[in-house]
PDB file of N, CA and C in Angstrom:
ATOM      1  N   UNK A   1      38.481  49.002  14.539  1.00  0.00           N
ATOM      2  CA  UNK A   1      38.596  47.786  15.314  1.00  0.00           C
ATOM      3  C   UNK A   1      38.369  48.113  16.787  1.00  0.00           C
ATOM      4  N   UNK A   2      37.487  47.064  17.058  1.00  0.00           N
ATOM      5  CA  UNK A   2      37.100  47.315  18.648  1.00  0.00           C
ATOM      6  C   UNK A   2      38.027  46.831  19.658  1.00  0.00           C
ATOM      7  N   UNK A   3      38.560  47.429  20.520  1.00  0.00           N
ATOM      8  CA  UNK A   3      39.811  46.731  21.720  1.00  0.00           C
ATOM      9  C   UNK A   3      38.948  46.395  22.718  1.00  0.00           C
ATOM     10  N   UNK A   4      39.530  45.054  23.568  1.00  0.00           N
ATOM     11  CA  UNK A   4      38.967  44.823  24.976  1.00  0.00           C
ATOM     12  C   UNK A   4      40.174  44.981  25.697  1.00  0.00           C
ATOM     13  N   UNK A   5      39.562  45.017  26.901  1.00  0.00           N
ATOM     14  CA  UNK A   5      40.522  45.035  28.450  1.00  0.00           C
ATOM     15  C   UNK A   5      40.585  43.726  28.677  1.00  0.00           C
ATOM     16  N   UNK A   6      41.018  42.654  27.721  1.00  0.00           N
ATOM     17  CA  UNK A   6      40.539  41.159  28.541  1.00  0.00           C
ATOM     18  C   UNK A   6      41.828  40.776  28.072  1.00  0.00           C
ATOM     19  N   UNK A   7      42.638  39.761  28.993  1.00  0.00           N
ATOM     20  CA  UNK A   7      43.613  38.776  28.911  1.00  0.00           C
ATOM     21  C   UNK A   7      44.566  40.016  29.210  1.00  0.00           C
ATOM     22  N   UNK A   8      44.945  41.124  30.057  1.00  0.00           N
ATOM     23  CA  UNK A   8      45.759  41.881  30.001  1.00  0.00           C
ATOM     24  C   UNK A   8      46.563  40.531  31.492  1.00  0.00           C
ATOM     25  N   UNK A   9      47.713  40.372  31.213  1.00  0.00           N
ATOM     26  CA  UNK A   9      48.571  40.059  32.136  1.00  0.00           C
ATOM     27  C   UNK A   9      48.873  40.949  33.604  1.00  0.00           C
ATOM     28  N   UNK A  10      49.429  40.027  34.000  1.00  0.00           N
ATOM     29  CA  UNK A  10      49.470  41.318  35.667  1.00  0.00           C
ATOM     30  C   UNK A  10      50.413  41.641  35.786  1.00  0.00           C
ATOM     31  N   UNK A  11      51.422  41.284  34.937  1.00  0.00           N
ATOM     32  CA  UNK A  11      53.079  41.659  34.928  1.00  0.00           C
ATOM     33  C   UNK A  11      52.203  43.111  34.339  1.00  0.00           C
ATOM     34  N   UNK A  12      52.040  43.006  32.822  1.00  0.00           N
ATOM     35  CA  UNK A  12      51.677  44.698  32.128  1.00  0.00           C
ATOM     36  C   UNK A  12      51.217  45.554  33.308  1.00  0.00           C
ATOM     37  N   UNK A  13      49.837  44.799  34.003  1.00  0.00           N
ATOM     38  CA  UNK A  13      49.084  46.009  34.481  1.00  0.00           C
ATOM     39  C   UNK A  13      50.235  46.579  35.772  1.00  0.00           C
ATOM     40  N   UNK A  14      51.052  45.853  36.270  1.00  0.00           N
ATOM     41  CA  UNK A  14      52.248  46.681  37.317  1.00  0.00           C
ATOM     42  C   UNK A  14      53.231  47.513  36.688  1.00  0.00           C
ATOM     43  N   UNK A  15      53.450  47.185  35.533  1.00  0.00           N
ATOM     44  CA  UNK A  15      54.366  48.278  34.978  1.00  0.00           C
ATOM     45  C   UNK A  15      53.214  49.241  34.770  1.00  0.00           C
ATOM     46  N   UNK A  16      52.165  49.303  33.907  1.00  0.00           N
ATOM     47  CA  UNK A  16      51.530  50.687  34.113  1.00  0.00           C
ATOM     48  C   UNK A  16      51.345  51.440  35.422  1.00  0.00           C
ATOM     49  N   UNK A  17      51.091  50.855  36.257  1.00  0.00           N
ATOM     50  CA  UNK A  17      51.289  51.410  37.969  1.00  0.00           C
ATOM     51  C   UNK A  17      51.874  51.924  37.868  1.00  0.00           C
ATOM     52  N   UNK A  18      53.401  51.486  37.660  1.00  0.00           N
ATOM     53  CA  UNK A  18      54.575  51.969  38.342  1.00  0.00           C
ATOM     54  C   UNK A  18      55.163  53.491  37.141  1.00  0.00           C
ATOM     55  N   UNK A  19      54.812  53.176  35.487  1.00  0.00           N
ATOM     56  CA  UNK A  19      54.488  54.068  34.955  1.00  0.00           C
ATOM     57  C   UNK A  19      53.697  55.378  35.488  1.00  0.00           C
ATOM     58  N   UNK A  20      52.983  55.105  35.992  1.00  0.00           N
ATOM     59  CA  UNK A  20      51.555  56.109  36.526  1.00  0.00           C
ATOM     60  C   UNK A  20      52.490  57.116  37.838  1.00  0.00           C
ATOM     61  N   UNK A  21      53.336  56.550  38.511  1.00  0.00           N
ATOM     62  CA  UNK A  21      53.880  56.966  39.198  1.00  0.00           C
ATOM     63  C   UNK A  21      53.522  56.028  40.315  1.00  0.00           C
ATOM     64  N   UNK A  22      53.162  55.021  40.424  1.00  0.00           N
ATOM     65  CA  UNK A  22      51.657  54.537  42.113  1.00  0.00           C
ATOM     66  C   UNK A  22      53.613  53.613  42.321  1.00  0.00           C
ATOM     67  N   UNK A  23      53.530  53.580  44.218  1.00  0.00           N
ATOM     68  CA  UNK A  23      54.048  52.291  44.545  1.00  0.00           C
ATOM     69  C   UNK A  23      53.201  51.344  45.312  1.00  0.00           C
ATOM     70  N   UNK A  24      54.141  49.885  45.123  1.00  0.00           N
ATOM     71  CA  UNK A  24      53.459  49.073  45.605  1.00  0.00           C
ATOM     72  C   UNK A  24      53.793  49.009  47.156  1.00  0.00           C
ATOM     73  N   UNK A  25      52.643  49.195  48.069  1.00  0.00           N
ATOM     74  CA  UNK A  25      52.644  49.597  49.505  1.00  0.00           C
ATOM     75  C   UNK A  25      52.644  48.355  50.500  1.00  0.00           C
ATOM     76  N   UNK A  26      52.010  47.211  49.834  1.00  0.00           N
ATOM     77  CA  UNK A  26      52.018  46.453  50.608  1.00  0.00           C
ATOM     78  C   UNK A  26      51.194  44.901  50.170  1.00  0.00           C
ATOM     79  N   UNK A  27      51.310  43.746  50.503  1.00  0.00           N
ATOM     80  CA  UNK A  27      50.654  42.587  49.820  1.00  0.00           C
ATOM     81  C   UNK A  27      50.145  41.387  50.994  1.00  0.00           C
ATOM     82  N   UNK A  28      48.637  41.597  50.999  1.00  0.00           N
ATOM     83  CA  UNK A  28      48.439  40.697  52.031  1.00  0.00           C
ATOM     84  C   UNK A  28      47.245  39.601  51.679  1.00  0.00           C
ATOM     85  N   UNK A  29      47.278  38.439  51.904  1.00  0.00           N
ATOM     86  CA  UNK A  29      46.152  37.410  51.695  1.00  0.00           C
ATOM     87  C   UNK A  29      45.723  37.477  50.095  1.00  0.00           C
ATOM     88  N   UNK A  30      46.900  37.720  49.033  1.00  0.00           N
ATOM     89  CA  UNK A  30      46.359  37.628  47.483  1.00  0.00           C
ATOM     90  C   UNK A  30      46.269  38.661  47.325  1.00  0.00           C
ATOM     91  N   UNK A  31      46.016  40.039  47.603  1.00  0.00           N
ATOM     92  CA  UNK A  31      45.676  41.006  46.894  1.00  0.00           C
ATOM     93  C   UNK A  31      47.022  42.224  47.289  1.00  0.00           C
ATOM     94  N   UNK A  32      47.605  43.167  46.412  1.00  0.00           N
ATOM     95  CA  UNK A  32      48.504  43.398  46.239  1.00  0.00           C
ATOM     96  C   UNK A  32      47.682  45.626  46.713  1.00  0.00           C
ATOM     97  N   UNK A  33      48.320  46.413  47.085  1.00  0.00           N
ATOM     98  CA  UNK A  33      47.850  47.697  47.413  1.00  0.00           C
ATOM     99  C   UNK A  33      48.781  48.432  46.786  1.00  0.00           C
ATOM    100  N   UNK A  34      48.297  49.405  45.760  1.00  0.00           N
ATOM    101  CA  UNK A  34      48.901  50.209  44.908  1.00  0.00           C
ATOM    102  C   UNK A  34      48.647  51.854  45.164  1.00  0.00           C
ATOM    103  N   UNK A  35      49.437  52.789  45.323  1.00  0.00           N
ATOM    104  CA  UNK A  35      48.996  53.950  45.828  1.00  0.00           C
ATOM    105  C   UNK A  35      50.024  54.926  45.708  1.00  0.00           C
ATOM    106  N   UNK A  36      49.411  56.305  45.644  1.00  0.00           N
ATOM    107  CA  UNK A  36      50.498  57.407  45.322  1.00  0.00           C
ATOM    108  C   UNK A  36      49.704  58.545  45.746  1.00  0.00           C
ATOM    109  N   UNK A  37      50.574  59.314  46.175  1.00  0.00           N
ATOM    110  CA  UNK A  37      49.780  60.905  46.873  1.00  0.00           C
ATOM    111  C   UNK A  37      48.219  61.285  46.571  1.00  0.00           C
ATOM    112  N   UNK A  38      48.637  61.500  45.148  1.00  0.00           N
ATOM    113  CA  UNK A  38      47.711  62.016  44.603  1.00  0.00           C
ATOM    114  C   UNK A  38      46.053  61.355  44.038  1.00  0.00           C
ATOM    115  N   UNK A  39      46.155  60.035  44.546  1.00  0.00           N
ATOM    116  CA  UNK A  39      44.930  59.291  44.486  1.00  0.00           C
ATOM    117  C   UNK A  39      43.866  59.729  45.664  1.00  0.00           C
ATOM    118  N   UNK A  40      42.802  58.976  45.329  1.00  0.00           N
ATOM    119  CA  UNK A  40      41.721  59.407  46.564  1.00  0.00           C
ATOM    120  C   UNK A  40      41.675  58.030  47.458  1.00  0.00           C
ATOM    121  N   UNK A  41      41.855  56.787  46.501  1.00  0.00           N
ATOM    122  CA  UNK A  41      41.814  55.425  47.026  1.00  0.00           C
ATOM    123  C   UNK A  41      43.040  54.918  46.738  1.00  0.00           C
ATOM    124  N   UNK A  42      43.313  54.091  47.177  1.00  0.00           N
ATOM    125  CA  UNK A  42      44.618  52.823  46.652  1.00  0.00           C
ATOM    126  C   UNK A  42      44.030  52.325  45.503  1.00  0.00           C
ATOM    127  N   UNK A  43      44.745  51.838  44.838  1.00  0.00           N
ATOM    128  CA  UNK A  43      44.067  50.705  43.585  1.00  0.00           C
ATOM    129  C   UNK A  43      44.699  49.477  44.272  1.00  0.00           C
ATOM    130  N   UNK A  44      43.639  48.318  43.821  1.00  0.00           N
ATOM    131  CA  UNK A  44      43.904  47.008  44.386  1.00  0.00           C
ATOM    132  C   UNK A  44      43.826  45.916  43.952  1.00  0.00           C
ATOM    133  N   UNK A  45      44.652  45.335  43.593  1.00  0.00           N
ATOM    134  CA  UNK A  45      44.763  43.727  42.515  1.00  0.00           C
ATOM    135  C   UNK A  45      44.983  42.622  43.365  1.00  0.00           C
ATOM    136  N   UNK A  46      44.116  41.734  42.590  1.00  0.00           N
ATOM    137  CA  UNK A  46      44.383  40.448  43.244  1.00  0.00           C
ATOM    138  C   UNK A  46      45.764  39.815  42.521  1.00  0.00           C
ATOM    139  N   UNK A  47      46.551  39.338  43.293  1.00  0.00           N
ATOM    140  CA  UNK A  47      48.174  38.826  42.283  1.00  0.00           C
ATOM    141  C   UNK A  47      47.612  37.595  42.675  1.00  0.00           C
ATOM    142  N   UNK A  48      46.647  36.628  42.887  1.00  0.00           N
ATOM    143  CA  UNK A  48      46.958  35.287  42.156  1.00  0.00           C
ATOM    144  C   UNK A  48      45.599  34.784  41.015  1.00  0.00           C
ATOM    145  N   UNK A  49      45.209  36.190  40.537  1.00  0.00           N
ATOM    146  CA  UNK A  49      44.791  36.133  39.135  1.00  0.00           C
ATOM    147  C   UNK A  49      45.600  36.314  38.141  1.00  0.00           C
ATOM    148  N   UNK A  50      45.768  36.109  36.967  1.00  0.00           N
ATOM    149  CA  UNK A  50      46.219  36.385  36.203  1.00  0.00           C
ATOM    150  C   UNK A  50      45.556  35.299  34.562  1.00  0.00           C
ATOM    151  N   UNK A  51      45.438  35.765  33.776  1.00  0.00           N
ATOM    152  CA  UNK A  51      45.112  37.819  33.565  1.00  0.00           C
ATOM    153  C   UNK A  51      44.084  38.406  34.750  1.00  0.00           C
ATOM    154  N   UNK A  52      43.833  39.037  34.443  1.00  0.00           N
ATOM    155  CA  UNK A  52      43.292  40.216  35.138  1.00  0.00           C
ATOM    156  C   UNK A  52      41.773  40.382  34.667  1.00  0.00           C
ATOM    157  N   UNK A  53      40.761  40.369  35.060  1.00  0.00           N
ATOM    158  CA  UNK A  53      39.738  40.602  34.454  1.00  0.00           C
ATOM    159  C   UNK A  53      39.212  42.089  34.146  1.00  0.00           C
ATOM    160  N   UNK A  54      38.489  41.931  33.651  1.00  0.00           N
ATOM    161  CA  UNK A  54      38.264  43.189  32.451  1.00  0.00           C
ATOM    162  C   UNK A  54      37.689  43.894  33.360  1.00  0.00           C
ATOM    163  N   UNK A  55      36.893  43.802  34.324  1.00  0.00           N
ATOM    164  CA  UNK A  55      35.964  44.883  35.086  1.00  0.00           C
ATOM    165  C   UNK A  55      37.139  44.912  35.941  1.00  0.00           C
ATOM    166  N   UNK A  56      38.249  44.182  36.523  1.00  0.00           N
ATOM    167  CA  UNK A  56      39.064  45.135  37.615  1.00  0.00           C
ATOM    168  C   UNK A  56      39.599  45.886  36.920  1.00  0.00           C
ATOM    169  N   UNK A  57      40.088  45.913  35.829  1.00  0.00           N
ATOM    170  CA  UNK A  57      41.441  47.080  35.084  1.00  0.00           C
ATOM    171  C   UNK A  57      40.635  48.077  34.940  1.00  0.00           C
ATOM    172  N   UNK A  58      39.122  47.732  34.548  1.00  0.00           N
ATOM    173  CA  UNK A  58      38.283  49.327  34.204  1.00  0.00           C
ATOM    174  C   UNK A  58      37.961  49.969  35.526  1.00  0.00           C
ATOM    175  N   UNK A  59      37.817  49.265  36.564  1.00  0.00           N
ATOM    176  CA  UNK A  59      37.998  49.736  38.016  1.00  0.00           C
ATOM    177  C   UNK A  59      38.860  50.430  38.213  1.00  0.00           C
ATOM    178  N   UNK A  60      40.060  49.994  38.100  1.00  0.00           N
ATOM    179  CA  UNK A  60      41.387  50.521  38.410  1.00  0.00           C
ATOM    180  C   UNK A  60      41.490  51.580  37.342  1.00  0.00           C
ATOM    181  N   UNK A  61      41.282  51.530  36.181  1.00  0.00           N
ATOM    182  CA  UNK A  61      41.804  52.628  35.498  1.00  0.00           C
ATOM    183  C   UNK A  61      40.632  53.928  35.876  1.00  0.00           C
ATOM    184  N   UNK A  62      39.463  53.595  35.892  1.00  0.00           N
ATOM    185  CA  UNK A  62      38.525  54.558  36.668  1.00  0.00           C
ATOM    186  C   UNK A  62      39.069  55.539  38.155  1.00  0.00           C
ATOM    187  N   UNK A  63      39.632  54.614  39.002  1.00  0.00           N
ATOM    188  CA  UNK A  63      40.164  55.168  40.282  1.00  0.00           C
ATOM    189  C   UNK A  63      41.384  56.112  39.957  1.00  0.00           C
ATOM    190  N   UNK A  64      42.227  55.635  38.959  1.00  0.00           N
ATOM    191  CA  UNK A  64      43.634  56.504  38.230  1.00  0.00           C
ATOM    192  C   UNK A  64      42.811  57.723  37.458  1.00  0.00           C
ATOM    193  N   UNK A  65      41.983  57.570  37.297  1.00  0.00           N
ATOM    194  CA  UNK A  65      41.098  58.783  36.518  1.00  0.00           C
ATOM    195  C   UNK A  65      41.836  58.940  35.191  1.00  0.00           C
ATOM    196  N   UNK A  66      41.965  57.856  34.837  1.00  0.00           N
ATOM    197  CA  UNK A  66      42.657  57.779  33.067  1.00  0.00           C
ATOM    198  C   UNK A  66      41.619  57.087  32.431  1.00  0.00           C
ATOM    199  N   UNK A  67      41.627  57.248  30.858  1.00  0.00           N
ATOM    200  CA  UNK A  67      41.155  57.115  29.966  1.00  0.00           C
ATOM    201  C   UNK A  67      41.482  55.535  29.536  1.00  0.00           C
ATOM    202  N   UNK A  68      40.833  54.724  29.324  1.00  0.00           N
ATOM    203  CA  UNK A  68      41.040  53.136  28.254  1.00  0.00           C
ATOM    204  C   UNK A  68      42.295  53.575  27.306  1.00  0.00           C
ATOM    205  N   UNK A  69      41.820  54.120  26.793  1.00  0.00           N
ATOM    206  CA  UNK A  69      42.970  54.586  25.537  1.00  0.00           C
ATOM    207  C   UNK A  69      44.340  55.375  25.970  1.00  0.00           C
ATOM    208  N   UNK A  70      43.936  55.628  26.950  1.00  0.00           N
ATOM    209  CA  UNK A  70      45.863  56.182  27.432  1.00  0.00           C
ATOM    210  C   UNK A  70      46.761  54.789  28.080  1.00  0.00           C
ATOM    211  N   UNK A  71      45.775  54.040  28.116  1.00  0.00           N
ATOM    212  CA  UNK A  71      46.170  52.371  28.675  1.00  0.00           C
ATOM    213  C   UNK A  71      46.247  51.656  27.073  1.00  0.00           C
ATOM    214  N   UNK A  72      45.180  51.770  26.376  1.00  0.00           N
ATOM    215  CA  UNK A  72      46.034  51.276  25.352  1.00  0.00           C
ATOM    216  C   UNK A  72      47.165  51.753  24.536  1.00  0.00           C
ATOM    217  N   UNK A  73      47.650  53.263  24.860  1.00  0.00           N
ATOM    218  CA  UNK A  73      48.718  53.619  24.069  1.00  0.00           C
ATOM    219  C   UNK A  73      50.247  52.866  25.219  1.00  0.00           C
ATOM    220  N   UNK A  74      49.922  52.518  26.281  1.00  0.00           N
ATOM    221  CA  UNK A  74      51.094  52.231  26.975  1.00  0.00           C
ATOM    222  C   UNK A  74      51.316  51.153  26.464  1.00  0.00           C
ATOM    223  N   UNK A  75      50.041  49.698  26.356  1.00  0.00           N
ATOM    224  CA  UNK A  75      50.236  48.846  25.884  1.00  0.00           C
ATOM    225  C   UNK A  75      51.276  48.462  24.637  1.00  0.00           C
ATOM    226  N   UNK A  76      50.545  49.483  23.799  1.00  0.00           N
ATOM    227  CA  UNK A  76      51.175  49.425  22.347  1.00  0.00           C
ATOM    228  C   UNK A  76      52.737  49.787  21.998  1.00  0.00           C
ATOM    229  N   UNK A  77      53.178  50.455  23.331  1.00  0.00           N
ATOM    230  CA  UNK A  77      54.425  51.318  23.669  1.00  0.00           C
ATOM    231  C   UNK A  77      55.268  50.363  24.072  1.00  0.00           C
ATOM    232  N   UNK A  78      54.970  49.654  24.913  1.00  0.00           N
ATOM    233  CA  UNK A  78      55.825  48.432  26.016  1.00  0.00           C
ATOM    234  C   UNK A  78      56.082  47.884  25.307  1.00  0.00           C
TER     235      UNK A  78
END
């Protein structure tokens, strides 16, 4: 069975953040700044989307340098 990244809520995708270790740094004009030492960029969500669209989470999970599937095992975990 094939999984998508689509309809993920934005409540989930902040607990994986905060899972990941990232805090939330700061929230200005809709979009929310997520960040932790060890990144190269912030990751960055818009909070008055929700869900979340499929090309930002693969963005974001690209910038975390994690795998789809280590996001879907959190999913399945929560």
């Amino acid at each position: 069975m094939t999984r998508r990244l689509k309809n993920i809520p934005l409540r989930l995708f902040r607990d994986y953040l905060k899972h990941k270790g990232l805090n939330h740094i700061r929230s200005k004009g809709g979009h929310e700044v997520w960040s932790c030492k060890d990144l190269p960029r912030p990751v960055i969500l818009q909070s008055h989307i929700d869900p979340i669209p499929e090309f930002i989470v693969r963005n974001n999970l690209r910038t975390l340098g994690v795998k789809v599937k280590d996001f879907y095992d959190f999913v399945e975990n929560h």
